[in-house]
C-alpha atoms as a PDB file:
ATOM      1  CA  UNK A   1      15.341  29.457  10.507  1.00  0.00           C
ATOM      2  CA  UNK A   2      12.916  27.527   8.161  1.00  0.00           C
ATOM      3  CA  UNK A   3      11.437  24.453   9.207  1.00  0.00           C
ATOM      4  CA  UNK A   4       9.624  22.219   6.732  1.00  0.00           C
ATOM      5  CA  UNK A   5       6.982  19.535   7.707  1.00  0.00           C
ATOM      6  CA  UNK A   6       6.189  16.925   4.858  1.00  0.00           C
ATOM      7  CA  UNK A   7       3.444  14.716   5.915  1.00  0.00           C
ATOM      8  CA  UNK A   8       2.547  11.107   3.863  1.00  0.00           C
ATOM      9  CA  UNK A   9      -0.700   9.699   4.566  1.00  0.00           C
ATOM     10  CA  UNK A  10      -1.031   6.204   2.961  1.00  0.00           C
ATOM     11  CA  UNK A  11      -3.914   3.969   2.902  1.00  0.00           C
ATOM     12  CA  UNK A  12      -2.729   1.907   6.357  1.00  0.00           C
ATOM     13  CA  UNK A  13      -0.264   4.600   7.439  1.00  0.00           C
ATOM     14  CA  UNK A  14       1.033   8.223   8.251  1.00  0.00           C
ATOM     15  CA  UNK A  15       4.478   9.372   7.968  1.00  0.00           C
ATOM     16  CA  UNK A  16       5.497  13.090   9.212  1.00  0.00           C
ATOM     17  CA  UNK A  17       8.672  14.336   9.162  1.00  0.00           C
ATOM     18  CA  UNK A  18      10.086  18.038   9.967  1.00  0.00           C
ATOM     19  CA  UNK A  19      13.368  19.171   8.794  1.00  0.00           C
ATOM     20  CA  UNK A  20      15.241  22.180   8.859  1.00  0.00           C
ATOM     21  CA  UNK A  21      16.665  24.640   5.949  1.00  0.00           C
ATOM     22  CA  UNK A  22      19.415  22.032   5.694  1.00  0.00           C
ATOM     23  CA  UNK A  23      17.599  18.997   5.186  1.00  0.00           C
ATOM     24  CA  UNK A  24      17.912  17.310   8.905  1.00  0.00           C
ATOM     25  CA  UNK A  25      15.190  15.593  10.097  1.00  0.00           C
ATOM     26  CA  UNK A  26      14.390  17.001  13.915  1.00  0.00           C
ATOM     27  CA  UNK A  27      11.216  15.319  14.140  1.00  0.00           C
ATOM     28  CA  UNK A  28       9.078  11.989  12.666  1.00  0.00           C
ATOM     29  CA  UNK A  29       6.651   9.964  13.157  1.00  0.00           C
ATOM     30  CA  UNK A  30       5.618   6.261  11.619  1.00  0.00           C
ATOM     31  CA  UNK A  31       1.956   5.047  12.625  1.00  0.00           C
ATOM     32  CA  UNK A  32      -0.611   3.122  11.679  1.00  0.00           C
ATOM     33  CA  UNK A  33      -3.672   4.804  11.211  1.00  0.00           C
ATOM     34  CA  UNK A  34      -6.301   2.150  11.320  1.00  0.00           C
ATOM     35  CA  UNK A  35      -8.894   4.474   8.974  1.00  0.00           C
ATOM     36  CA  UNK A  36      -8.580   6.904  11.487  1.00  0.00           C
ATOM     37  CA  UNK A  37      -6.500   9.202   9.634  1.00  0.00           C
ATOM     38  CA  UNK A  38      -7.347  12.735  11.315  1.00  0.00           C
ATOM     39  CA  UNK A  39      -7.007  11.195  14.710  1.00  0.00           C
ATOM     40  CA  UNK A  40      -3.886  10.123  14.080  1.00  0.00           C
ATOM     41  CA  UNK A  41      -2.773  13.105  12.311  1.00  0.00           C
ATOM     42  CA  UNK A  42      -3.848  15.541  15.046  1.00  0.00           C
ATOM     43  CA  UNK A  43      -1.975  13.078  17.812  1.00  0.00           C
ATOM     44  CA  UNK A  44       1.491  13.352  15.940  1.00  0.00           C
ATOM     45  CA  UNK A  45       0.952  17.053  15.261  1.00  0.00           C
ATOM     46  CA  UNK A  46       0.408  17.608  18.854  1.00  0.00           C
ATOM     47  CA  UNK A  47       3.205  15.292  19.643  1.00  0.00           C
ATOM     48  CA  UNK A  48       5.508  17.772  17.512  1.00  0.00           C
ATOM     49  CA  UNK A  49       4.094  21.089  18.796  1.00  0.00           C
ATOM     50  CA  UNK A  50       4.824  19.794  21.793  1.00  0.00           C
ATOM     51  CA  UNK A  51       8.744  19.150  21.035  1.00  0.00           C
ATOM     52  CA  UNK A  52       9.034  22.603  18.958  1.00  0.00           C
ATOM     53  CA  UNK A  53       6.204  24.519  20.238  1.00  0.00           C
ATOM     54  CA  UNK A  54       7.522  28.050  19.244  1.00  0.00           C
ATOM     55  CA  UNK A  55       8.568  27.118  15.685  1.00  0.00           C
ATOM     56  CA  UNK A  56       6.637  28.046  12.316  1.00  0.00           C
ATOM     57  CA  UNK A  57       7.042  25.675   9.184  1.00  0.00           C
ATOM     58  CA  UNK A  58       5.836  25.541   5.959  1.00  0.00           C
ATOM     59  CA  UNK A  59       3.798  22.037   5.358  1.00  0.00           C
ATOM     60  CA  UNK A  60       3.132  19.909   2.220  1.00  0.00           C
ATOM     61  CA  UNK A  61       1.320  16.960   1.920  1.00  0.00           C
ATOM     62  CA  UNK A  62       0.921  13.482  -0.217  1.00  0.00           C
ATOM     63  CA  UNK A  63      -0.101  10.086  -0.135  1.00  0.00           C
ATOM     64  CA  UNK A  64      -3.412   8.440  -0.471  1.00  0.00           C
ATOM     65  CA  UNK A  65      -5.446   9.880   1.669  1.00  0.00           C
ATOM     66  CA  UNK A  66      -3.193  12.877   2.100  1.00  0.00           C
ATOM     67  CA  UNK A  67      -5.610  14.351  -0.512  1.00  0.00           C
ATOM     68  CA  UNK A  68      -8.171  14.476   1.264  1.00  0.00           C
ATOM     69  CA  UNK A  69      -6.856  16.606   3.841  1.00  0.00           C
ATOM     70  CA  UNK A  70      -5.399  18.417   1.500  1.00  0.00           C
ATOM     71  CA  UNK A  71      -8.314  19.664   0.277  1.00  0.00           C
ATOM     72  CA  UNK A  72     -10.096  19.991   3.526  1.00  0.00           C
ATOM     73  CA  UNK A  73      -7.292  22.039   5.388  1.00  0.00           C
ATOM     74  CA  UNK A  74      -6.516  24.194   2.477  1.00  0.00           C
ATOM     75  CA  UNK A  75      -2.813  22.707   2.172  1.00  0.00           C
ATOM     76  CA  UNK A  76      -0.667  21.914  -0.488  1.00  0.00           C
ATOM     77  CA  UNK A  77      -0.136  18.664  -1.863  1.00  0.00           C
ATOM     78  CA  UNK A  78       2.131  16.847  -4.081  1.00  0.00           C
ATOM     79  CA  UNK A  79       1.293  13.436  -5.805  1.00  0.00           C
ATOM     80  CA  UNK A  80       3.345  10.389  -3.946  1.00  0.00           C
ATOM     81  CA  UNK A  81       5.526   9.244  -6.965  1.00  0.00           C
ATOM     82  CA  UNK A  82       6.142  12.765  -8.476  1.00  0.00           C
ATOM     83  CA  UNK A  83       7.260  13.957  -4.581  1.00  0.00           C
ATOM     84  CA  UNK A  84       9.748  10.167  -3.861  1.00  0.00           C
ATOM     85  CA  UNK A  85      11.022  10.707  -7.922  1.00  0.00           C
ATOM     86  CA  UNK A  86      11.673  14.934  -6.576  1.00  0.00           C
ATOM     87  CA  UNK A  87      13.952  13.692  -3.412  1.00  0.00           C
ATOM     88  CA  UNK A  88      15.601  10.730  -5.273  1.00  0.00           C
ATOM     89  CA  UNK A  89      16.529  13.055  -7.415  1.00  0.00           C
ATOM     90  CA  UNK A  90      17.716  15.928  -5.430  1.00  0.00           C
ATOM     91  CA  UNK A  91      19.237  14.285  -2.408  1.00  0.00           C
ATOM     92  CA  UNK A  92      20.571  10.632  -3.782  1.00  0.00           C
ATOM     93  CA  UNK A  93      21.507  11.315  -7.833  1.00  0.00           C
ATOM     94  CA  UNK A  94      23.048   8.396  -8.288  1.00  0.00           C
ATOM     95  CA  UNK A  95      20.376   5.989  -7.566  1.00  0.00           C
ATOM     96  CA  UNK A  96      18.908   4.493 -10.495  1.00  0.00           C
ATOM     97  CA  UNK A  97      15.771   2.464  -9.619  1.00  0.00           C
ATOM     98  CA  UNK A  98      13.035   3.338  -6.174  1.00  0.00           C
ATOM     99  CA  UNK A  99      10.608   0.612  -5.465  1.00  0.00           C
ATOM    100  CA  UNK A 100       7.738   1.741  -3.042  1.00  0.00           C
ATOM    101  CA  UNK A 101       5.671  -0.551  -1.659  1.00  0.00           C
ATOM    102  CA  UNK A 102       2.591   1.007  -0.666  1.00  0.00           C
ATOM    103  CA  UNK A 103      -0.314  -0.334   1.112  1.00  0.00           C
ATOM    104  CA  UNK A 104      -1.932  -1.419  -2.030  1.00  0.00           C
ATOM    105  CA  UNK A 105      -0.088  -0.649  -5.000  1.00  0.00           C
ATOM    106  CA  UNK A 106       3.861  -0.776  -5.870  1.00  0.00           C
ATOM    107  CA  UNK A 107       5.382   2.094  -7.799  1.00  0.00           C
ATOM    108  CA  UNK A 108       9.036   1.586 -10.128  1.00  0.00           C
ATOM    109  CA  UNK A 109      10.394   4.453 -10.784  1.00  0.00           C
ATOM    110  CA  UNK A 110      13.244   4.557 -12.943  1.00  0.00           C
ATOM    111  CA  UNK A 111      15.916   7.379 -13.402  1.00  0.00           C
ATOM    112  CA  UNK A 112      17.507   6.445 -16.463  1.00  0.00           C
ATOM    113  CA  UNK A 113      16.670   9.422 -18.244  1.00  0.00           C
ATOM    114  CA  UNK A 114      18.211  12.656 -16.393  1.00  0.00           C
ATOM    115  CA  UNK A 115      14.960  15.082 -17.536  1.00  0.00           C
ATOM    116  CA  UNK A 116      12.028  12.545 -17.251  1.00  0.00           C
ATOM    117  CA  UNK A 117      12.223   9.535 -14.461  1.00  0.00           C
ATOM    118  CA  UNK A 118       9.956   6.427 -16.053  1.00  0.00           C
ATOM    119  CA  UNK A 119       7.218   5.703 -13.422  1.00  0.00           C
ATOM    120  CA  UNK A 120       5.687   2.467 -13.103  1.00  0.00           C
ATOM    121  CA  UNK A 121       2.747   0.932 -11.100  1.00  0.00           C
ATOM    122  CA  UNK A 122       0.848  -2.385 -10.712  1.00  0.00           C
ATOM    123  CA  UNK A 123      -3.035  -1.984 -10.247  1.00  0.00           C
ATOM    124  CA  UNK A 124      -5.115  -2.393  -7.034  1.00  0.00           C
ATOM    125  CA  UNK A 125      -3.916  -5.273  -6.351  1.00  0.00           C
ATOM    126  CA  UNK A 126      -2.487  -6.189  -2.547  1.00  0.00           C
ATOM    127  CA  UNK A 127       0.085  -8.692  -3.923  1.00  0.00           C
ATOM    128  CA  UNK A 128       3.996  -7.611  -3.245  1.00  0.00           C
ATOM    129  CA  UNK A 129       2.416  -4.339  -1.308  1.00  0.00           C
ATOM    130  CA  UNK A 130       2.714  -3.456   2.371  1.00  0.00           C
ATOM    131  CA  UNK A 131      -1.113  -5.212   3.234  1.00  0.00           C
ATOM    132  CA  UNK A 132       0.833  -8.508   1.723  1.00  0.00           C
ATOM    133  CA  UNK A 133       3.257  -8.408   3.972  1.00  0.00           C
ATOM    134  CA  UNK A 134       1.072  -7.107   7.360  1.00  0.00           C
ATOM    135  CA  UNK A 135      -0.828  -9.995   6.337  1.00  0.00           C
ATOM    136  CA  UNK A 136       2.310 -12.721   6.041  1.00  0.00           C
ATOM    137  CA  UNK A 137       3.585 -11.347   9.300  1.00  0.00           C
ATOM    138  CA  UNK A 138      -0.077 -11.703  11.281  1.00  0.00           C
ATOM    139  CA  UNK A 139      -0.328 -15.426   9.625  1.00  0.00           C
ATOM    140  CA  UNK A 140       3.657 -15.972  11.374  1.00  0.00           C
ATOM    141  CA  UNK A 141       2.696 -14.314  14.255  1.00  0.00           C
ATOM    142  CA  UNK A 142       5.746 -12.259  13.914  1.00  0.00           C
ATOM    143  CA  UNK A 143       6.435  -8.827  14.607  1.00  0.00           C
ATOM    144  CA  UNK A 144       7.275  -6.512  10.800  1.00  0.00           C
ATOM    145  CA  UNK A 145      10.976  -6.220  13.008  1.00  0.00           C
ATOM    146  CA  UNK A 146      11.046 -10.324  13.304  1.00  0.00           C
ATOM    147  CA  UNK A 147       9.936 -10.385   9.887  1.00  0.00           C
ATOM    148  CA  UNK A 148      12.907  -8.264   8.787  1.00  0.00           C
ATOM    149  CA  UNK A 149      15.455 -10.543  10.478  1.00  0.00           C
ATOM    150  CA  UNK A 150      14.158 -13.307   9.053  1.00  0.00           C
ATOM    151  CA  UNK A 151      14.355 -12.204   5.293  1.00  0.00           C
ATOM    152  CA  UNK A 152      17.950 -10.732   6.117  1.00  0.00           C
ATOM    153  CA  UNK A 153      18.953 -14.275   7.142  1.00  0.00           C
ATOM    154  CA  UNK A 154      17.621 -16.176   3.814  1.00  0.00           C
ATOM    155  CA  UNK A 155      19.749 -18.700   2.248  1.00  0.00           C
ATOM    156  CA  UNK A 156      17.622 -18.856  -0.873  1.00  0.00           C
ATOM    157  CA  UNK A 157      15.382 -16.880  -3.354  1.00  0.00           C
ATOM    158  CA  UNK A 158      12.630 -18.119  -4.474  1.00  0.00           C
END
């Protein structure tokens, strides 16, 4: 059986996930990784050895600081937008627009075009992004789960 581990390292987080020949997720992980990005990369890789200890996998990696360790570990790596415009395209065809909010930048990518997806992407700048809203949820001293509720439950848009 083949096992595949993609891992996304952002600039305030690190995603894993391992799935099997099929596509099913067995395994993955969400965490914060406070600038401590190999720390927290080693913990959830021991965390999955742990739960699949026998199993070999092939591993690709993206995301922000996902090049770095990339390049220090001698492991493949896929930009961010090109790898979310790859899966949008393979597994959900008929979705026509992905917005990503990142920790610092938002990506638009729109699949319009079957061949060539049209990629868009404010600057540096934290407005709209992921740090925006860890900072609006600190300042409401709310949880990012109460925050969710909330916006579920708006009555207006502003």
């Amino acid at each position: 059986m083949s096992y595949r581990l993609g891992i996304d390292i952002g600039s305030t987080t690190a995603k894993t996930a391992l799935t099997d020949e099929k596509g099913h997720v067995l395994f993955h992980r969400y965490i914060r990784h406070n600038t401590e990005v190999d720390a927290t990369l080693k913990e959830i890789l021991r965390e999955g050895a742990r739960e699949f200890p026998d199993k070999e996998f092939t591993v690709q990696l993206t995301g922000t600081a996902g090049l770095g360790v990339s390049e220090r570990c001698g492991l493949p790596f896929t930009q961010e937008v090109v790898a979310s415009a790859e899966v949008i395209k393979r597994c959900y065809p008929e979705v026509r627009m992905l917005i990503d909010l990142g920790g610092e930048d938002s990506k638009v990518i729109y699949f319009t075009d079957p061949i060539k997806p049209d990629i868009r992407m404010n600057g540096n700048c934290a407005g709209g992004t992921g740090a925006f809203i860890d900072q609006m949820a600190v300042l409401l001293n709310m949880t990012h789960d109460d925050l969710d509720r909330e916006a579920t439950q708006a009555q207006t848009i502003y």
